[in-house]
C-alpha atoms as a PDB file:
ATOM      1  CA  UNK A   1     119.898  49.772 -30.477  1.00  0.00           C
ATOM      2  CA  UNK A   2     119.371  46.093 -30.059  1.00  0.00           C
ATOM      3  CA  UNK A   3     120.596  43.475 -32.645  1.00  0.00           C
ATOM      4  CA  UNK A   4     121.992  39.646 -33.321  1.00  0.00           C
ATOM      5  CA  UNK A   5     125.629  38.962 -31.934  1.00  0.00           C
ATOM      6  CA  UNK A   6     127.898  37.849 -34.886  1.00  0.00           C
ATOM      7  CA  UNK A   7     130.042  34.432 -34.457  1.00  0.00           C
ATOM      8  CA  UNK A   8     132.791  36.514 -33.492  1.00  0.00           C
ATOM      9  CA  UNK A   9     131.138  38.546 -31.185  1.00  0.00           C
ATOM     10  CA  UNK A  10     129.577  35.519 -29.241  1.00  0.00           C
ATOM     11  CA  UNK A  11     133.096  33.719 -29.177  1.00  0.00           C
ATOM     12  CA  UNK A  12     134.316  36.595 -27.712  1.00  0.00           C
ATOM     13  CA  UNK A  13     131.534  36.874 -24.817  1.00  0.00           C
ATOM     14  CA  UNK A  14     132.382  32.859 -24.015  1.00  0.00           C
ATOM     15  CA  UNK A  15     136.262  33.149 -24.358  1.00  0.00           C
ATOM     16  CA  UNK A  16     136.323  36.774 -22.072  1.00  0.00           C
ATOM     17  CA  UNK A  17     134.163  35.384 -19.118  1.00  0.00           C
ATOM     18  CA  UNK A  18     134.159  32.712 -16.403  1.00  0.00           C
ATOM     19  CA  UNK A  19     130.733  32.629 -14.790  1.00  0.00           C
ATOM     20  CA  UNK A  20     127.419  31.454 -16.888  1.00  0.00           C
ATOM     21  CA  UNK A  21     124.672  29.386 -16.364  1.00  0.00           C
ATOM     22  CA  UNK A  22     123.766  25.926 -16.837  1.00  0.00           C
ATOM     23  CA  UNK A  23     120.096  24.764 -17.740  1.00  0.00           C
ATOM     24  CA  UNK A  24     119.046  21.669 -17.372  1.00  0.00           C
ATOM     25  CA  UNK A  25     115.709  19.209 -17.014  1.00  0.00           C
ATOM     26  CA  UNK A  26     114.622  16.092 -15.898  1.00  0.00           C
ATOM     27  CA  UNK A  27     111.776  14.594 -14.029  1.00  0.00           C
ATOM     28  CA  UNK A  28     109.304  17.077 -15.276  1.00  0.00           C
ATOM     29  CA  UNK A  29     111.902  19.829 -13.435  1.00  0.00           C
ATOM     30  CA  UNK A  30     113.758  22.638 -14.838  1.00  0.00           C
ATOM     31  CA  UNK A  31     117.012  23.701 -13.014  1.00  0.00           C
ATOM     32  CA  UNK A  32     118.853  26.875 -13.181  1.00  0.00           C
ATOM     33  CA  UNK A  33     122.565  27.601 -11.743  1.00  0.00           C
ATOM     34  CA  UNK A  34     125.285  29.043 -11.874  1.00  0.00           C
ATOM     35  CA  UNK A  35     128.621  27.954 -12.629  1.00  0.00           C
ATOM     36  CA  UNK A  36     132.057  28.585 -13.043  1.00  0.00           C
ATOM     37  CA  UNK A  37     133.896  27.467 -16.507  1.00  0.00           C
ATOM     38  CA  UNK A  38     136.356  27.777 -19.080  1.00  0.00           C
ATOM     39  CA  UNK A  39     135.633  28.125 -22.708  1.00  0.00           C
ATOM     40  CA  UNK A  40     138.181  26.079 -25.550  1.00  0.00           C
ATOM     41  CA  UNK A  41     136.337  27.611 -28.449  1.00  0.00           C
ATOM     42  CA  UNK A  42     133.985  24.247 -28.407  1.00  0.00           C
ATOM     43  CA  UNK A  43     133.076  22.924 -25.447  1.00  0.00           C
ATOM     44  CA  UNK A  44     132.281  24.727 -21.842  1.00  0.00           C
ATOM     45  CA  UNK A  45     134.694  22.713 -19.040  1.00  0.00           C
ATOM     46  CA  UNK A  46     133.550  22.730 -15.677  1.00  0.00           C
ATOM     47  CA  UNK A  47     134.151  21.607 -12.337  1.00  0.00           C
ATOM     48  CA  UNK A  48     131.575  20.162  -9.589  1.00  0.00           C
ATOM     49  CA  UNK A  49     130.195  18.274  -6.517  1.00  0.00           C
ATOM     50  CA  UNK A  50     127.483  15.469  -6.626  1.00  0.00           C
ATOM     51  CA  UNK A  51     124.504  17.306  -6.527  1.00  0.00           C
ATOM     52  CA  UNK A  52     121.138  18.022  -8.415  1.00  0.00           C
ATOM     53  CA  UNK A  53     122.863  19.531 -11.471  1.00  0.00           C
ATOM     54  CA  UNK A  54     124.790  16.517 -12.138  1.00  0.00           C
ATOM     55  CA  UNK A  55     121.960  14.090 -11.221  1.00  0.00           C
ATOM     56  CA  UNK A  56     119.806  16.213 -13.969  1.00  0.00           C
ATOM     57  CA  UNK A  57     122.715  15.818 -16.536  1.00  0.00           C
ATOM     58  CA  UNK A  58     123.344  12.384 -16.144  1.00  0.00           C
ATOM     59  CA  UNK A  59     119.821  11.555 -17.200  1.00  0.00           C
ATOM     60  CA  UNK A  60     119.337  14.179 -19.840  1.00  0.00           C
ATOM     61  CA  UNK A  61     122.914  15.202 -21.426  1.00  0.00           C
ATOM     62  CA  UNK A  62     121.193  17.703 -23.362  1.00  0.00           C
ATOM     63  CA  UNK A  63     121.486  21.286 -21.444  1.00  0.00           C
ATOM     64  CA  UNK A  64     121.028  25.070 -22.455  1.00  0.00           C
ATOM     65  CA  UNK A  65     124.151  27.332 -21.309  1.00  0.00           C
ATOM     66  CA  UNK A  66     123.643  30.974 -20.781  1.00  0.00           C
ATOM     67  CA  UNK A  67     126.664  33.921 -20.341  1.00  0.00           C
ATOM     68  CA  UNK A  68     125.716  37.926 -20.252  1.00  0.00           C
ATOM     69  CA  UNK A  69     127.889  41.122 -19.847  1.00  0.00           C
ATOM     70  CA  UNK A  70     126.020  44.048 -18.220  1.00  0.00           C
ATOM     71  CA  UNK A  71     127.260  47.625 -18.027  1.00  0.00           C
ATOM     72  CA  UNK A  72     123.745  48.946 -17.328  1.00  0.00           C
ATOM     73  CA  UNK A  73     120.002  48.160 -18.747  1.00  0.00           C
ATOM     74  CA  UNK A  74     120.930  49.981 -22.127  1.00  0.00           C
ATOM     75  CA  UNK A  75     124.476  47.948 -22.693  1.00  0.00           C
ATOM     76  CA  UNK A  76     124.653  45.023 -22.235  1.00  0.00           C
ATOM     77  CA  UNK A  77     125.647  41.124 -24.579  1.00  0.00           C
ATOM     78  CA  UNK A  78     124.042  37.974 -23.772  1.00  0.00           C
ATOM     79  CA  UNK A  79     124.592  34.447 -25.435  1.00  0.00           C
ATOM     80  CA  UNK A  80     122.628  31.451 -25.371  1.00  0.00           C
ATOM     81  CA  UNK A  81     123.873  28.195 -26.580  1.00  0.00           C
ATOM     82  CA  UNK A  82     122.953  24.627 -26.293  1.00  0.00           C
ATOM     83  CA  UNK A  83     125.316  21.508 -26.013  1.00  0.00           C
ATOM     84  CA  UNK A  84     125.736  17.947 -24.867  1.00  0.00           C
ATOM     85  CA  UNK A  85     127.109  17.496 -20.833  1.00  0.00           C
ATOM     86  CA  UNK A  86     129.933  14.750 -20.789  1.00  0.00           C
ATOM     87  CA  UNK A  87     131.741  13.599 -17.445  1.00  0.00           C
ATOM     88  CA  UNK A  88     135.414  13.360 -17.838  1.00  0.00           C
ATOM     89  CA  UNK A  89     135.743  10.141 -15.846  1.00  0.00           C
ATOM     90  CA  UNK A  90     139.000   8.972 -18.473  1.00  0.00           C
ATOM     91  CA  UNK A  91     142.073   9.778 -16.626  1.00  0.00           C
ATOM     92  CA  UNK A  92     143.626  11.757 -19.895  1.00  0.00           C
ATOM     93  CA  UNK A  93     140.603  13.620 -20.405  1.00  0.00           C
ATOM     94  CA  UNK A  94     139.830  14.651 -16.576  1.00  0.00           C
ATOM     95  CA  UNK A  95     143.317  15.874 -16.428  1.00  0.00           C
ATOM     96  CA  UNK A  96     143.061  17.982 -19.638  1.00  0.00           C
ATOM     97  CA  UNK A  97     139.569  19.308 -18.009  1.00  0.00           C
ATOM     98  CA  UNK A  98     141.593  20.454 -14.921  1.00  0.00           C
ATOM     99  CA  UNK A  99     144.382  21.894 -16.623  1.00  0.00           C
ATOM    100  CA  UNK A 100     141.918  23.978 -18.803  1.00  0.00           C
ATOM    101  CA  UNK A 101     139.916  25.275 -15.586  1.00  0.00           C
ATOM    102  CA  UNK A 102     143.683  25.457 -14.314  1.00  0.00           C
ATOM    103  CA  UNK A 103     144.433  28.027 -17.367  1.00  0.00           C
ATOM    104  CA  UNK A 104     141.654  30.657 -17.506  1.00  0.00           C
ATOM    105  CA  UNK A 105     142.069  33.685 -16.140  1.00  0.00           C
ATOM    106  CA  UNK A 106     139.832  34.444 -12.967  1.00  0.00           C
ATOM    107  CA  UNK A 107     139.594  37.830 -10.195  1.00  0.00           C
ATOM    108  CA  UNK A 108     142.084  37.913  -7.522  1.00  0.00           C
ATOM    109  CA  UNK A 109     138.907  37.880  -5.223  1.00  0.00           C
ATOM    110  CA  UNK A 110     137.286  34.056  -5.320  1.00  0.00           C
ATOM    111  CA  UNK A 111     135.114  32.129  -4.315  1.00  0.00           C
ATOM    112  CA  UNK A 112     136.153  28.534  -2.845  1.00  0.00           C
ATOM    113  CA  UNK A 113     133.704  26.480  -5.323  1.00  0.00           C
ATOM    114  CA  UNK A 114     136.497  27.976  -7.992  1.00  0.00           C
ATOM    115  CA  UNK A 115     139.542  27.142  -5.806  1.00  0.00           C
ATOM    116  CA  UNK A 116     140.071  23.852  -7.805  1.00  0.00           C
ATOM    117  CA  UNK A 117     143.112  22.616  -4.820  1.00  0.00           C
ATOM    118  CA  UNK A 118     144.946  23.985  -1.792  1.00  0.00           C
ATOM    119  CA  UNK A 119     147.517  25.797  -3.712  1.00  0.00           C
ATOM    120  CA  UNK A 120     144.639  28.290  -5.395  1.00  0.00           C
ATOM    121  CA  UNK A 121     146.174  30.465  -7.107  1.00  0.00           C
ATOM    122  CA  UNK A 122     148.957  28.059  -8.078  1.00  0.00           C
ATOM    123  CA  UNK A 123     148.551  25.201 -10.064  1.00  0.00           C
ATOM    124  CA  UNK A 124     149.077  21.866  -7.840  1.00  0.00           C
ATOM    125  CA  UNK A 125     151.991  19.565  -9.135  1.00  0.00           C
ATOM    126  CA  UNK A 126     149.588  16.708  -9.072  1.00  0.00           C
ATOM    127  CA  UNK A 127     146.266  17.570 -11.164  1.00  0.00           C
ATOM    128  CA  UNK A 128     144.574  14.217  -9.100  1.00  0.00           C
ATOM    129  CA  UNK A 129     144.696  15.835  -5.724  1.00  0.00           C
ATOM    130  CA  UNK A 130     141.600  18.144  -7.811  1.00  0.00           C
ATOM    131  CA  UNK A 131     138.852  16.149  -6.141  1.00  0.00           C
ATOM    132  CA  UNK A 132     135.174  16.311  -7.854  1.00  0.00           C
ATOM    133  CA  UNK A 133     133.488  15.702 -10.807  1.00  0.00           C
ATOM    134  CA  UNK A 134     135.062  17.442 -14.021  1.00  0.00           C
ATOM    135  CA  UNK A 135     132.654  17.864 -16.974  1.00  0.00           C
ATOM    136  CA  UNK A 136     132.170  19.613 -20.397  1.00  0.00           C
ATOM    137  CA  UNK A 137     129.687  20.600 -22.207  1.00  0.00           C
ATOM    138  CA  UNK A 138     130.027  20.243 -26.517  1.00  0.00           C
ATOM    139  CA  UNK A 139     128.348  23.530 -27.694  1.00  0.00           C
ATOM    140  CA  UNK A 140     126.316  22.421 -30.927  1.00  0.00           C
ATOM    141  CA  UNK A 141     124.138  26.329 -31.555  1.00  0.00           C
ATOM    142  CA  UNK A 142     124.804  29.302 -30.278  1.00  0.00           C
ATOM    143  CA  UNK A 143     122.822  32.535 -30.108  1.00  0.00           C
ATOM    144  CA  UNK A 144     123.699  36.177 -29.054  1.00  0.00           C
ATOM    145  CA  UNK A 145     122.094  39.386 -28.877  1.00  0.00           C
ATOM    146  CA  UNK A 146     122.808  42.777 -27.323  1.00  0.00           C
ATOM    147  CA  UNK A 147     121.886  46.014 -26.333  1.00  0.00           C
ATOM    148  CA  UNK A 148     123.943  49.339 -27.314  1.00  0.00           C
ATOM    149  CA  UNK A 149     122.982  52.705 -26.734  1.00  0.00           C
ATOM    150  CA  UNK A 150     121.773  54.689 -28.857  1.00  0.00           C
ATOM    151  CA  UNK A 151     125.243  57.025 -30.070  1.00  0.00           C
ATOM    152  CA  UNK A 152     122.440  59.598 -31.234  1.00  0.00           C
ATOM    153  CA  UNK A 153     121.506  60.056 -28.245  1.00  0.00           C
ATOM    154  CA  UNK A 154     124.956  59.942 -26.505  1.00  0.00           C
END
């Protein structure tokens, strides 16, 4: 059975999970990553090095964000949404950046790029010692569909 997510449903699939993907394009060049985030019901907050994802945003704010859920081929939720990228370079707003990234929930087992200081899994006393580029992106449409099996057939 395949069908649209509902608003609630696609909030849900954004609020539950921490890894997603960022499109974005410049230069005639389409680029594709991953990236770890946290969701405030609006925007998608990240955290990040200088690289070609932020080059890319910088010259074209306007990006595509992707999130899925897969139990198998025949259940599975994915949501699509597109948004404006924003560098939190005010010190108010970088530090309320952190301390969202600082608040989600993530797995015991992580990866360094989501270790946001030494202290990992404790928040640092200082949020500056967070080193990096803090960003968001403002979610303006959103799109979800899914995949359910069948219960007849189950």
């Amino acid at each position: 059975m395949f069908g649209k997510l509902d608003n609630a449903q696609i909030e849900k699939l954004l609020s539950d999970n921490f890894i997603g993907r960022i499109g974005c394009h410049a230069d005639n060049k389409t680029y594709i990553v991953p990236i770890s985030y946290a969701y405030d019901g609006g925007c998608i907050y990240s955290h990040s090095y200088e690289g070609l994802k932020i080059s890319m945003m910088r010259q074209n704010p306007e990006v595509c964000f992707e999130v899925d859920k897969m139990e198998n081929m025949a259940n599975w939720e994915s949501v699509i949404a597109w948004g404006t990228f924003k560098e939190l370079t005010d010190a108010e707003e970088r530090k309320a950046g952190v301390q969202k990234l600082l608040d989600r929930t993530l797995p015991k087992i992580s990866s360094e790029t989501v270790k946001l200081s030494p202290q990992w899994p404790f928040p640092p006393d200082d949020l500056d010692v967070v080193k990096g580029i803090i960003f968001k992106i403002c979610l303006h449409e959103k799109t979800g569909h899914y995949e359910y099996p069948d219960p007849q057939i189950f």
